[in-house]
Protein backbone atom coordinates (compact mmCIF):
# COMPACT_ATOMS: atom_id res chain seq x y z
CA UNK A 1 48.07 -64.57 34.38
CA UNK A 2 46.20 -65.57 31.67
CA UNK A 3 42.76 -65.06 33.26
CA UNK A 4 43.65 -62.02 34.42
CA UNK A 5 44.19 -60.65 30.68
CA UNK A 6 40.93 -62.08 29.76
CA UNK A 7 38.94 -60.28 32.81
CA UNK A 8 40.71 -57.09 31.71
CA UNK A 9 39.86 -57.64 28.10
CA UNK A 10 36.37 -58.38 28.96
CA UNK A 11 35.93 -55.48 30.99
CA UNK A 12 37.21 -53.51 28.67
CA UNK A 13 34.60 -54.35 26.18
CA UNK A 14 31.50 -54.22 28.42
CA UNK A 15 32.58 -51.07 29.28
CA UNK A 16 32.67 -49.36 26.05
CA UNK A 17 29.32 -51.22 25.39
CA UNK A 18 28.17 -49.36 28.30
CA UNK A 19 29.31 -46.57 27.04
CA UNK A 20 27.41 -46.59 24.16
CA UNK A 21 24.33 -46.97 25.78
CA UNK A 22 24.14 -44.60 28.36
CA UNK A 23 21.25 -42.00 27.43
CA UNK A 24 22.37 -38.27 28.12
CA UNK A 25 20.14 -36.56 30.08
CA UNK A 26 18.30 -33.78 29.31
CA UNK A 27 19.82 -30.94 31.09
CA UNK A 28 22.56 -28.56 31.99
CA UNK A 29 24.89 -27.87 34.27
CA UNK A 30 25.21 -24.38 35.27
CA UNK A 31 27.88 -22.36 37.04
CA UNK A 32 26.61 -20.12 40.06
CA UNK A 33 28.21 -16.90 41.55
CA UNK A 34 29.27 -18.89 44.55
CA UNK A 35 32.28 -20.18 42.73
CA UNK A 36 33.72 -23.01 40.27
CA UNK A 37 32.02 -25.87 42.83
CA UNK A 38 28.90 -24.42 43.18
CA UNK A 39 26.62 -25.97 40.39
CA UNK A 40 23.39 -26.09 39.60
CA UNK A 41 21.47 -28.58 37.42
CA UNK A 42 18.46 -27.24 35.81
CA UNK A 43 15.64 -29.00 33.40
CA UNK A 44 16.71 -27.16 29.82
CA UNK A 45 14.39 -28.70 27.04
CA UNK A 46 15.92 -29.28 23.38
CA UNK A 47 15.95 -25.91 21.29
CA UNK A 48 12.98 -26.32 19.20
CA UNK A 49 13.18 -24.19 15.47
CA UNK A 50 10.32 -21.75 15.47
CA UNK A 51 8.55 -21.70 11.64
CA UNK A 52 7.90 -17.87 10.94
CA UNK A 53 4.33 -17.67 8.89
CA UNK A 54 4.46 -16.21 5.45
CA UNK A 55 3.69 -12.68 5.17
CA UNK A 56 1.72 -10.22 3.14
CA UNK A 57 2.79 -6.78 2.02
CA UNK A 58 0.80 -3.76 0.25
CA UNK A 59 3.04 -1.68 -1.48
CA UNK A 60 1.18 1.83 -2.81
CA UNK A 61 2.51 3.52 -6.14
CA UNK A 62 1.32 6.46 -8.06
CA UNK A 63 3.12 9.06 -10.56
CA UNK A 64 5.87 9.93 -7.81
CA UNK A 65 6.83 6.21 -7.15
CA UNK A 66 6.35 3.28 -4.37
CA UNK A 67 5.42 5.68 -1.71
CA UNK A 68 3.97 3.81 1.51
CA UNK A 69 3.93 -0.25 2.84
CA UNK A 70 1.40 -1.50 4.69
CA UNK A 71 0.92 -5.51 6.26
CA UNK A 72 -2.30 -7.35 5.50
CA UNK A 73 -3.68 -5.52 8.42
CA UNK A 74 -3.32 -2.24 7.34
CA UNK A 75 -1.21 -1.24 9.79
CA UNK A 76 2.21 0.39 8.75
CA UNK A 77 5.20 -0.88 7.81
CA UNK A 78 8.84 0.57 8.44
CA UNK A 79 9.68 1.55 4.69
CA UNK A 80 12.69 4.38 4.15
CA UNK A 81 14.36 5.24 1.36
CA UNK A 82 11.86 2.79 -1.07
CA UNK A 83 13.72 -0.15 1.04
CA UNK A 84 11.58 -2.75 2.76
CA UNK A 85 13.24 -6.14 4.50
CA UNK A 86 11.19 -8.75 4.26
CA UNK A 87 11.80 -13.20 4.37
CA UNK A 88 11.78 -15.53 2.22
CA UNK A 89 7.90 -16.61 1.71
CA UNK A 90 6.29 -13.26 2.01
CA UNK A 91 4.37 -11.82 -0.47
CA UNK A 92 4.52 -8.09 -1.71
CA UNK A 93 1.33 -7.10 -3.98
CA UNK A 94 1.65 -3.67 -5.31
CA UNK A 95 -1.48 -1.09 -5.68
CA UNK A 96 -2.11 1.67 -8.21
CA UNK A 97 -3.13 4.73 -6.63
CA UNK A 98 -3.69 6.90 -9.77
CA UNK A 99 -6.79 7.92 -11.19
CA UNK A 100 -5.51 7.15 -14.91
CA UNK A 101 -4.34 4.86 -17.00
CA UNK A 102 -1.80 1.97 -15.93
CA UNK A 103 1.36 1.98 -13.64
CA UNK A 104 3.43 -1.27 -14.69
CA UNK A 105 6.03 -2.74 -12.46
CA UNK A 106 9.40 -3.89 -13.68
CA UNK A 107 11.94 -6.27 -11.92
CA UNK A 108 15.45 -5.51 -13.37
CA UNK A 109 16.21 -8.84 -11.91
CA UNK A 110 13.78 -10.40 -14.00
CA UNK A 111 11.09 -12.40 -11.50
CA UNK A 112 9.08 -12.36 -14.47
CA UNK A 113 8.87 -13.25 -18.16
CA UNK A 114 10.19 -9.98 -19.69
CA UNK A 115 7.32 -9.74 -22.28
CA UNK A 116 5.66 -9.96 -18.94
CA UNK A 117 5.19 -6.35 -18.24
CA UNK A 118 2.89 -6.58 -14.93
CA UNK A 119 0.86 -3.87 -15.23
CA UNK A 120 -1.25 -2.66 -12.63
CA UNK A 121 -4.67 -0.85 -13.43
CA UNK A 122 -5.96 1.07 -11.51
CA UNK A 123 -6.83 -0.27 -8.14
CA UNK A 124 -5.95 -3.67 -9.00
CA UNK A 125 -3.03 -5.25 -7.56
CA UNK A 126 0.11 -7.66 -9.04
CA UNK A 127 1.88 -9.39 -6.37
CA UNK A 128 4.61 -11.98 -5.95
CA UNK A 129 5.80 -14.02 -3.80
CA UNK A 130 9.91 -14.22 -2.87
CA UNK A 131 10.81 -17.91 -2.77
CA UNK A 132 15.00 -16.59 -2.83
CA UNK A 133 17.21 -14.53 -0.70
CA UNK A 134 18.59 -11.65 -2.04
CA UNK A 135 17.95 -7.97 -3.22
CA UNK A 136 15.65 -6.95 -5.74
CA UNK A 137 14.97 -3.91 -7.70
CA UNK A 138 12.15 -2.60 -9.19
CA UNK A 139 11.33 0.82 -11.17
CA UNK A 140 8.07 1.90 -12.68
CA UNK A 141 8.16 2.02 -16.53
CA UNK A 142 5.95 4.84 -17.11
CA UNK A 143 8.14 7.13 -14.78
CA UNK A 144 11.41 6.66 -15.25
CA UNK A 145 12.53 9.21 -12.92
CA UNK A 146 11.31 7.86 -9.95
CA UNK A 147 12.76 6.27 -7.09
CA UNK A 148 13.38 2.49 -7.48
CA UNK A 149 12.50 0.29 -4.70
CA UNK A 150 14.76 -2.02 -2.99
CA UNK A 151 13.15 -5.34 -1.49
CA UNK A 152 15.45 -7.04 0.62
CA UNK A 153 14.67 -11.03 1.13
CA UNK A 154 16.29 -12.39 3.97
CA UNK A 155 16.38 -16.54 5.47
């Protein structure tokens, strides 16, 4: 009787050693049309996370406001109602497009010093880069009237 309890306790413990070390494989079980029994096993490799490169924005601004977004390529960007969505990392550099005097950007969620008044001259460019999600605001001083532009900085 007594050996008996000690095979079952050692059995027992290799067991759950075994347990421990079995390595689970790398792939998944999938259901077929034919019904619950049918299955399929399939090579699936681990998700990988895919690192989005930093990007670069050209925002254009004269005497009626931010009027036009284009990438680093010149190509278009989508850009209604003064919004544009961009991630965390990318860079917007705004461009003067007036043939006078100075434009000067202003965050109303103060990205900068606010002595720091970021003007742009003309066909010089500020930029800055968004290191934090959230929405930001910005208005041109020497035209108050208009439209502010949104830049939305997502994960």
């Amino acid at each position: 009787m007594r050996n008996i309890k000690l095979i079952s306790i050692f059995l027992i413990i290799l067991s759950l050693i075994f347990i421990g070390c079995v390595q689970k494989p790398d792939r998944t079980s999938v259901v077929t049309p034919g019904g619950p029994t049918d299955t399929k096993v399939i090579d699936s490799p681990l998700p990988t996370a895919t690192v989005k490169a930093p990007a670069f924005y050209k925002v254009f601004v004269d005497d009626t406001g931010f009027y036009k977004v284009r990438d680093v390529n010149n190509s278009p960007i989508k850009y209604e109602n003064q919004t544009l969505n961009i991630y965390v990392g990318d860079t917007v550099a705004w461009f003067s497009e007036i043939d006078y005097g100075r434009i000067t950007i202003v965050s109303e969620q103060d990205l900068w010093e606010k002595n720091d008044t970021r003007a742009i001259l003309i066909s010089r460019g500020f930029n800055y880069t968004f290191i934090s999600p959230g929405m930001y605001t910005f208005s041109i001083k020497e035209e108050p009237r208009a439209p502010k532009q949104k830049i939305i900085v997502n994960q």
